[in-house]
PDB file of N, CA and C in Angstrom:
ATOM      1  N   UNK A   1      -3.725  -5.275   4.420  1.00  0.00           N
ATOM      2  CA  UNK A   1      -4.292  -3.988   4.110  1.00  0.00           C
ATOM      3  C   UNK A   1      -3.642  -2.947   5.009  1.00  0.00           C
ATOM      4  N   UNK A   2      -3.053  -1.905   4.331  1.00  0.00           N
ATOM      5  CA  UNK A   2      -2.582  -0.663   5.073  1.00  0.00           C
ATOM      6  C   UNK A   2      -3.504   0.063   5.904  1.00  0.00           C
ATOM      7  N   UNK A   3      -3.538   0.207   7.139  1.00  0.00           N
ATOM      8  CA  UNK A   3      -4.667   1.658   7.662  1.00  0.00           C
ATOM      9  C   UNK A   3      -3.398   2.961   8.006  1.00  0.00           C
ATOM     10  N   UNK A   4      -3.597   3.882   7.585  1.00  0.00           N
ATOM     11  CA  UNK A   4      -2.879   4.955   8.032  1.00  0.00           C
ATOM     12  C   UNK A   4      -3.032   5.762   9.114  1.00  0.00           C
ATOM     13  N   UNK A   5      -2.641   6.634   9.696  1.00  0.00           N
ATOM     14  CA  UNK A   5      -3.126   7.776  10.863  1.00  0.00           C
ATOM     15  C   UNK A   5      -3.600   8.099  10.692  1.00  0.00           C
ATOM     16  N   UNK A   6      -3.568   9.161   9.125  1.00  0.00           N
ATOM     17  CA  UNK A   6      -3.842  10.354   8.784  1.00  0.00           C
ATOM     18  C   UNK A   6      -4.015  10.085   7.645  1.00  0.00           C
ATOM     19  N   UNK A   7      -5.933  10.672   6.843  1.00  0.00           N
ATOM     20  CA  UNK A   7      -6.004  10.842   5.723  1.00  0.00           C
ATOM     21  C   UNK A   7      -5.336  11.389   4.815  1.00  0.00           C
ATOM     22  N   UNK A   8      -5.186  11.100   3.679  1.00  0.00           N
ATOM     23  CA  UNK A   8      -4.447  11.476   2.425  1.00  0.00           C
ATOM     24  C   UNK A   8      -4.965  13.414   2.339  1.00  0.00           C
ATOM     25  N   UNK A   9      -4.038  14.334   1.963  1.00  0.00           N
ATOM     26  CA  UNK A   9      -4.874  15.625   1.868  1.00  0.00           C
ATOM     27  C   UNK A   9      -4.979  15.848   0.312  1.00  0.00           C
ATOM     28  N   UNK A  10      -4.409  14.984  -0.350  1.00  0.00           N
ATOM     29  CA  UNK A  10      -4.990  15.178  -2.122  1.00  0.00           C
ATOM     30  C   UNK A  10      -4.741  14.126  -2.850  1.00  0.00           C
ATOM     31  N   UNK A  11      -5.896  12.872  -2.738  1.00  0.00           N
ATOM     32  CA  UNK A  11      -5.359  11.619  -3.287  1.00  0.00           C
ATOM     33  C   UNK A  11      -5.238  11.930  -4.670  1.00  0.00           C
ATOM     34  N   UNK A  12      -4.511  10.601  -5.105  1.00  0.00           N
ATOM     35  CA  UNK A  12      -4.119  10.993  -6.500  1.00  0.00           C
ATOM     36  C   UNK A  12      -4.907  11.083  -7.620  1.00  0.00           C
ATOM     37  N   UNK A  13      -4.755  10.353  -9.205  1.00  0.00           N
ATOM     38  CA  UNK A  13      -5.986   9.824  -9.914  1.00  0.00           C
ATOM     39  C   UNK A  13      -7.064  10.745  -9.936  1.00  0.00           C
ATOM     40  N   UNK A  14      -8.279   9.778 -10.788  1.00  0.00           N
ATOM     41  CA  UNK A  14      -9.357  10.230 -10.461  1.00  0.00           C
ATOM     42  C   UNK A  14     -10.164  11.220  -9.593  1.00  0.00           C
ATOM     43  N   UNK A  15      -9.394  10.831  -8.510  1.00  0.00           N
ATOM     44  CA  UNK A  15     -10.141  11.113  -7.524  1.00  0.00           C
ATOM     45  C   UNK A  15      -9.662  12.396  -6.712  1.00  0.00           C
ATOM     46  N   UNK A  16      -8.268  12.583  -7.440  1.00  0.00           N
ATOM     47  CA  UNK A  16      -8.099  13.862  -7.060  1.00  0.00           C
ATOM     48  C   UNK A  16      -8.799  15.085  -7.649  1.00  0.00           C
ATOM     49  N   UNK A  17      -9.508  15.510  -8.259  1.00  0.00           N
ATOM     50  CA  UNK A  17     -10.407  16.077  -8.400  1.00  0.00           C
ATOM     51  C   UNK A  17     -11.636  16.129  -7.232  1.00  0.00           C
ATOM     52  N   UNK A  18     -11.520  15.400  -6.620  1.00  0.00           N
ATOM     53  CA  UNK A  18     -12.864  15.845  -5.927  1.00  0.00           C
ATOM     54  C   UNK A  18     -12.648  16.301  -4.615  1.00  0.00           C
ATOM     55  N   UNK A  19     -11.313  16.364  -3.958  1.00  0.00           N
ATOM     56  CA  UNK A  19     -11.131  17.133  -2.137  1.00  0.00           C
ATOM     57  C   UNK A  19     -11.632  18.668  -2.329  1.00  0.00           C
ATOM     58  N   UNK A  20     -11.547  19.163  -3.426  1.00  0.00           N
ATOM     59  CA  UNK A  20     -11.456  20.815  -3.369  1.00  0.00           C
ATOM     60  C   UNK A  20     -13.335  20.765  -3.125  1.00  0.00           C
ATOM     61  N   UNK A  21     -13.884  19.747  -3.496  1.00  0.00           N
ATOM     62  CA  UNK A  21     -15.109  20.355  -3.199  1.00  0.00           C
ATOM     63  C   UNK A  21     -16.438  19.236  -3.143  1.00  0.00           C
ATOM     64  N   UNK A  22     -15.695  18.167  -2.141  1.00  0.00           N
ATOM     65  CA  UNK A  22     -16.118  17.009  -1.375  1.00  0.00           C
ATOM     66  C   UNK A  22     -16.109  16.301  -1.037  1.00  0.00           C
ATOM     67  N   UNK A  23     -16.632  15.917  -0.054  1.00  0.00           N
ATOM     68  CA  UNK A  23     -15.785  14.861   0.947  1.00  0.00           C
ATOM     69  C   UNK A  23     -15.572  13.452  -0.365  1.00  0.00           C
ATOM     70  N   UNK A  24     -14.379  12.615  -0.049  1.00  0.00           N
ATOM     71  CA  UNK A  24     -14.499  11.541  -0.820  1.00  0.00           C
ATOM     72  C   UNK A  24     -13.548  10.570  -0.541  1.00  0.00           C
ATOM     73  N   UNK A  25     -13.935   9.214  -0.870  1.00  0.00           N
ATOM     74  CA  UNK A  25     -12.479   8.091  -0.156  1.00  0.00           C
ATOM     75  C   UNK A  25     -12.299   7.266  -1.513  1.00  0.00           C
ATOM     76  N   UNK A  26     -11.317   6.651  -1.377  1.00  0.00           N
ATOM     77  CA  UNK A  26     -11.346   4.942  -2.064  1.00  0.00           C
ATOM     78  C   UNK A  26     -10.386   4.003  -1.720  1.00  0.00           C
ATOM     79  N   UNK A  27     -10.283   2.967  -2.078  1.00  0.00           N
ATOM     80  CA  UNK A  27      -9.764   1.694  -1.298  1.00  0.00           C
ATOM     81  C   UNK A  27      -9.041   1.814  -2.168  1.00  0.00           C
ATOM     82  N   UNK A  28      -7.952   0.725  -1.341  1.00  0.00           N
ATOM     83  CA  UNK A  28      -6.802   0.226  -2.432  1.00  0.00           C
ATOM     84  C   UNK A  28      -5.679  -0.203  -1.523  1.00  0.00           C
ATOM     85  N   UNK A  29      -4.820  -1.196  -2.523  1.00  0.00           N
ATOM     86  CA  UNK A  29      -3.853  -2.013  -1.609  1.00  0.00           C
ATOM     87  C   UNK A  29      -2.564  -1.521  -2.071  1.00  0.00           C
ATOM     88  N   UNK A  30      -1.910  -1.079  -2.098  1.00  0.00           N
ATOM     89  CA  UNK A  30      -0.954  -0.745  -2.255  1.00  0.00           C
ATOM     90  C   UNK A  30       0.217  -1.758  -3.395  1.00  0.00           C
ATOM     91  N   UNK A  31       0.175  -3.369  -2.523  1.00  0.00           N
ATOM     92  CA  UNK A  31       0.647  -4.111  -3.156  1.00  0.00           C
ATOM     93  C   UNK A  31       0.186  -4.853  -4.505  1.00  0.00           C
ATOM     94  N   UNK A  32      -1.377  -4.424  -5.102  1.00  0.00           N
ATOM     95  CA  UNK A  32      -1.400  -5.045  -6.047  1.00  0.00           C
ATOM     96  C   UNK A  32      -2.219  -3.418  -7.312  1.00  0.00           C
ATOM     97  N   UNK A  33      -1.636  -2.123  -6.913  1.00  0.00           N
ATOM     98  CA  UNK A  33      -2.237  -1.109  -7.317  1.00  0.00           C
ATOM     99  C   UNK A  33      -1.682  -1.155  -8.502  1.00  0.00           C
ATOM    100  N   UNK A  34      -2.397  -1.005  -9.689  1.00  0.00           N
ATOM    101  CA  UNK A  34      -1.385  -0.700 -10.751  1.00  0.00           C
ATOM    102  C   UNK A  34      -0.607  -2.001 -11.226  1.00  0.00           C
ATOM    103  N   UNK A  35      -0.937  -3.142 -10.975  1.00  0.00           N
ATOM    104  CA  UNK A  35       0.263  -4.110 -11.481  1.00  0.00           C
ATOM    105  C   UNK A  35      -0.722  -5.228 -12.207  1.00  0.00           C
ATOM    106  N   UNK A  36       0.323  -6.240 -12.968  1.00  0.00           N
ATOM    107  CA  UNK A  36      -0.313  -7.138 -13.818  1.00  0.00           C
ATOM    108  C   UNK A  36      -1.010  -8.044 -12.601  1.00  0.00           C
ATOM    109  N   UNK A  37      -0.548  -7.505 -11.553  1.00  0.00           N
ATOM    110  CA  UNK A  37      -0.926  -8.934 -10.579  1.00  0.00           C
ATOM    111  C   UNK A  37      -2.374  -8.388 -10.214  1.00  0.00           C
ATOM    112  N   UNK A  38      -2.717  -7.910 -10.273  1.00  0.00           N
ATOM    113  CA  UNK A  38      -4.030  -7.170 -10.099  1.00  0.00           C
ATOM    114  C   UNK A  38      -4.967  -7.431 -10.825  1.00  0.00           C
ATOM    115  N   UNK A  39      -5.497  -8.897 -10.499  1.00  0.00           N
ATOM    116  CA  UNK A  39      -6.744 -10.240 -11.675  1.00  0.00           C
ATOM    117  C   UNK A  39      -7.557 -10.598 -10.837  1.00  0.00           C
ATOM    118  N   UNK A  40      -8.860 -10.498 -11.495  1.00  0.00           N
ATOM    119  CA  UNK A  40      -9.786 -11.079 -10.551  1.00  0.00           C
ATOM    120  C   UNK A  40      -9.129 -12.381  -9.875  1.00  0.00           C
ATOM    121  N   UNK A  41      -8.265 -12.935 -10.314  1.00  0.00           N
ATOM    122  CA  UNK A  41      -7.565 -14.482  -9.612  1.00  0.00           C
ATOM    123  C   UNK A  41      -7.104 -14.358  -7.906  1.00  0.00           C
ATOM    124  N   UNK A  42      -6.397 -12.914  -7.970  1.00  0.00           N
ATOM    125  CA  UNK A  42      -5.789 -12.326  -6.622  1.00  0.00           C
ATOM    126  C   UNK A  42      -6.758 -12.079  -5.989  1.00  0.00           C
ATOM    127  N   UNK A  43      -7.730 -11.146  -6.203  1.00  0.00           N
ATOM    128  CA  UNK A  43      -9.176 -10.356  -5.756  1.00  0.00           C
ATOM    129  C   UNK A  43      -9.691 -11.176  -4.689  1.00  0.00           C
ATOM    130  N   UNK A  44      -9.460 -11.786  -3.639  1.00  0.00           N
ATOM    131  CA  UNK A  44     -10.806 -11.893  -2.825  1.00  0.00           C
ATOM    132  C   UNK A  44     -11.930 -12.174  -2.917  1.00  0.00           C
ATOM    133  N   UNK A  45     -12.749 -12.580  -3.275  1.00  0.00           N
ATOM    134  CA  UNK A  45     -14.466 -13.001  -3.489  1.00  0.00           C
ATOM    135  C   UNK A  45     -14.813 -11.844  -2.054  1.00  0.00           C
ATOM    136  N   UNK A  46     -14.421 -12.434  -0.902  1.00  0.00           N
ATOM    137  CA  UNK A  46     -14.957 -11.699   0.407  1.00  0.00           C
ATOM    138  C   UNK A  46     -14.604 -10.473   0.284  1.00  0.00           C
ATOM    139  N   UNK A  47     -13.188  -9.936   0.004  1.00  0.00           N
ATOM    140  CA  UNK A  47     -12.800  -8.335   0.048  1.00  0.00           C
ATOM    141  C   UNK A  47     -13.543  -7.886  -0.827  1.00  0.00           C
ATOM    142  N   UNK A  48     -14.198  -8.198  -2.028  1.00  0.00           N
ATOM    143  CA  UNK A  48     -15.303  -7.935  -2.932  1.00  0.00           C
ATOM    144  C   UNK A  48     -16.526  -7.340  -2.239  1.00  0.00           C
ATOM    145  N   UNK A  49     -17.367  -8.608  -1.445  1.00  0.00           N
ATOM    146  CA  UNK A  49     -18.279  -8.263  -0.595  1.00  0.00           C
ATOM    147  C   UNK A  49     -18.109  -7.496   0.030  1.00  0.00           C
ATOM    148  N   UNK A  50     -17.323  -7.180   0.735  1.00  0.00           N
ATOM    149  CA  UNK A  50     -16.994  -6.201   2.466  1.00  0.00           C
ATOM    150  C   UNK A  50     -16.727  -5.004   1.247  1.00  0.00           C
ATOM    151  N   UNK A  51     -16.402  -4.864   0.385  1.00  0.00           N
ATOM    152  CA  UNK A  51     -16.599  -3.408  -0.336  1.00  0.00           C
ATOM    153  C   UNK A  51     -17.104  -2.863  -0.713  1.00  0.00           C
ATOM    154  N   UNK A  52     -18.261  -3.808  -1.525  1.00  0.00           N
ATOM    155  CA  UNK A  52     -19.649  -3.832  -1.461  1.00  0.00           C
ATOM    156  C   UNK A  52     -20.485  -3.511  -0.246  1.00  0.00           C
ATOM    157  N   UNK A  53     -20.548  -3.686   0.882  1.00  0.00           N
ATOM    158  CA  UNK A  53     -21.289  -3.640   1.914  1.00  0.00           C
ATOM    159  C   UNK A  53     -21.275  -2.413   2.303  1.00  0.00           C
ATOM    160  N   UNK A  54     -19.544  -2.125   2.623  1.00  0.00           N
ATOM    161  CA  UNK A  54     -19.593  -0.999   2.871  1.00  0.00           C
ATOM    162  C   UNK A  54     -20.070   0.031   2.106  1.00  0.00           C
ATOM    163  N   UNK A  55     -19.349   0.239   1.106  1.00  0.00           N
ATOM    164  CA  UNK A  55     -20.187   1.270   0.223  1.00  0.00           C
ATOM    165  C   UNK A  55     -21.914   1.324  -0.106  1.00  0.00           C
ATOM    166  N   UNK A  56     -22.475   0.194   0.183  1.00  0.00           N
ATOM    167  CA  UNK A  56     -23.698   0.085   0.452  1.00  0.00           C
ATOM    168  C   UNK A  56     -24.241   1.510   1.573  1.00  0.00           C
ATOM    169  N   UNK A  57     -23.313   0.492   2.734  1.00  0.00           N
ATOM    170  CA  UNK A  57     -23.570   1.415   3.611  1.00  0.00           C
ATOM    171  C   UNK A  57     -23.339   2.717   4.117  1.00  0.00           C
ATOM    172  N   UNK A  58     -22.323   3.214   3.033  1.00  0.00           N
ATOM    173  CA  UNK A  58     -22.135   5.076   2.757  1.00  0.00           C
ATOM    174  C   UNK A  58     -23.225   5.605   2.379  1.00  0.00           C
ATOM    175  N   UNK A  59     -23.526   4.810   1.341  1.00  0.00           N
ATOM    176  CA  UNK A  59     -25.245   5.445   0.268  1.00  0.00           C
ATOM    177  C   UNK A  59     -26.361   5.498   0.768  1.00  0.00           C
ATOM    178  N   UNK A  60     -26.110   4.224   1.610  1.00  0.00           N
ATOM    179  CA  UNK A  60     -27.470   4.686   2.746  1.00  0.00           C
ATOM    180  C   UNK A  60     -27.404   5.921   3.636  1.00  0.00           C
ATOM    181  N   UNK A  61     -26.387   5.794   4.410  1.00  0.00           N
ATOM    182  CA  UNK A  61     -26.893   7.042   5.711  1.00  0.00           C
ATOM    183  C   UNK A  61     -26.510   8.187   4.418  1.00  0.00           C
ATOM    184  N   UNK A  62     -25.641   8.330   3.852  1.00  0.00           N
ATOM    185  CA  UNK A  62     -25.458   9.715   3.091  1.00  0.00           C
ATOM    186  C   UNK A  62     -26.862  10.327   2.494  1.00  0.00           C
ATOM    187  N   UNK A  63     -27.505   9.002   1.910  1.00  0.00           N
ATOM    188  CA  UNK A  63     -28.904   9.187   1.448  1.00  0.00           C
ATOM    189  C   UNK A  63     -30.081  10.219   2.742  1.00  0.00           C
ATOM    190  N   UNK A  64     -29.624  10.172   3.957  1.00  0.00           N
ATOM    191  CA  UNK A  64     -30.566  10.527   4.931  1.00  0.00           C
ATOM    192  C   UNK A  64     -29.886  11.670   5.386  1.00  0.00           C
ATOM    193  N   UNK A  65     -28.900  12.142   4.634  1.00  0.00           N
ATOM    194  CA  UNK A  65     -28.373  13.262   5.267  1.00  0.00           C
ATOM    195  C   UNK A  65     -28.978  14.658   4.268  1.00  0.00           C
ATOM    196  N   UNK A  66     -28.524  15.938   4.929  1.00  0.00           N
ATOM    197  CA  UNK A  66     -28.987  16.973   4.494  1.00  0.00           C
ATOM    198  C   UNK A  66     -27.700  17.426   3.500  1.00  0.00           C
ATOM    199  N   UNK A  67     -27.973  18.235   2.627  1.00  0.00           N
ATOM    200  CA  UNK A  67     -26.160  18.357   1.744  1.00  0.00           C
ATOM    201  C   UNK A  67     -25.210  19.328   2.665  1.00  0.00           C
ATOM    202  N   UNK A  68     -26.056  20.014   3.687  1.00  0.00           N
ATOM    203  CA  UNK A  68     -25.244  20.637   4.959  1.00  0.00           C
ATOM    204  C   UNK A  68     -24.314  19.704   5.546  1.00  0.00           C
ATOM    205  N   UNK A  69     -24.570  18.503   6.054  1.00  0.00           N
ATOM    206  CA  UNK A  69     -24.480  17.503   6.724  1.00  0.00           C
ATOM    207  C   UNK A  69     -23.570  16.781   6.232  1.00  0.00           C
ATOM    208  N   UNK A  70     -23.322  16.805   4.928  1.00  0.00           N
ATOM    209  CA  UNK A  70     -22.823  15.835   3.939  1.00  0.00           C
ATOM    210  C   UNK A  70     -21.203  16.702   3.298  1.00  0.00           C
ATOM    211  N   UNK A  71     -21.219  17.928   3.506  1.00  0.00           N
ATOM    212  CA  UNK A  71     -20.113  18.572   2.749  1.00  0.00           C
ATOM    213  C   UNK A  71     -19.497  19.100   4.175  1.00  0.00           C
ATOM    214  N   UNK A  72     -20.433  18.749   5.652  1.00  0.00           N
ATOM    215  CA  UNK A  72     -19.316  19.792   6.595  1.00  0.00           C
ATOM    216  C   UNK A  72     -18.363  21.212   6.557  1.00  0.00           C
ATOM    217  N   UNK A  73     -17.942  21.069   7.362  1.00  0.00           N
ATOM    218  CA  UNK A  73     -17.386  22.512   7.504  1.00  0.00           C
ATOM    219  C   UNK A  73     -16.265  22.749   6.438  1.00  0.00           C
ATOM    220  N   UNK A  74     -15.553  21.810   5.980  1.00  0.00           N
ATOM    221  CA  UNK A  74     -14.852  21.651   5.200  1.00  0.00           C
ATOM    222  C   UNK A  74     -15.116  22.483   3.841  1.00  0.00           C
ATOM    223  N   UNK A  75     -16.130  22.064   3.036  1.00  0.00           N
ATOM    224  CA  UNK A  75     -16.852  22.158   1.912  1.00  0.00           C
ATOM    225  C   UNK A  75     -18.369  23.152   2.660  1.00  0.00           C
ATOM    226  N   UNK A  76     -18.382  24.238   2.677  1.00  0.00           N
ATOM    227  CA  UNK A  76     -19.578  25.084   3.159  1.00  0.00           C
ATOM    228  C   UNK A  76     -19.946  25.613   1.669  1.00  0.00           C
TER     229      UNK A  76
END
């Protein structure tokens, strides 16, 4: 798994739509993005879980936050 320095400033996809107006992440491997090799067969059972968990655990504290709190200075 890649970790970088420095967040992406306009991921691509989907998901580029959402920096202009909130915070937002997503996973991904680089080596199996986009390709036939990319089957539940390759997938991990555990990297499954731990993605699960985590994102569990975004929804929770995000859940206890205020939308002040949640969009930062970034997104006012």
């Amino acid at each position: 798994m890649a970790i970088y320095a420095a967040p992406e400033t306009r991921p691509g996809g989907e998901l580029g739509a959402f920096p202009p107006v909130a915070p937002s992440l997503h996973i991904i491997d680089h080596t199996f993005y986009h390709t036939t090799m990319d089957t539940p067969e390759l997938v991990p059972a555990s990297g499954l879980q731990n993605t699960v968990q985590a994102f569990a655990k975004i929804i929770d504290e995000v859940d206890s936050m205020e939308m002040r709190e949640i969009r930062g200075e970034l997104y006012p």
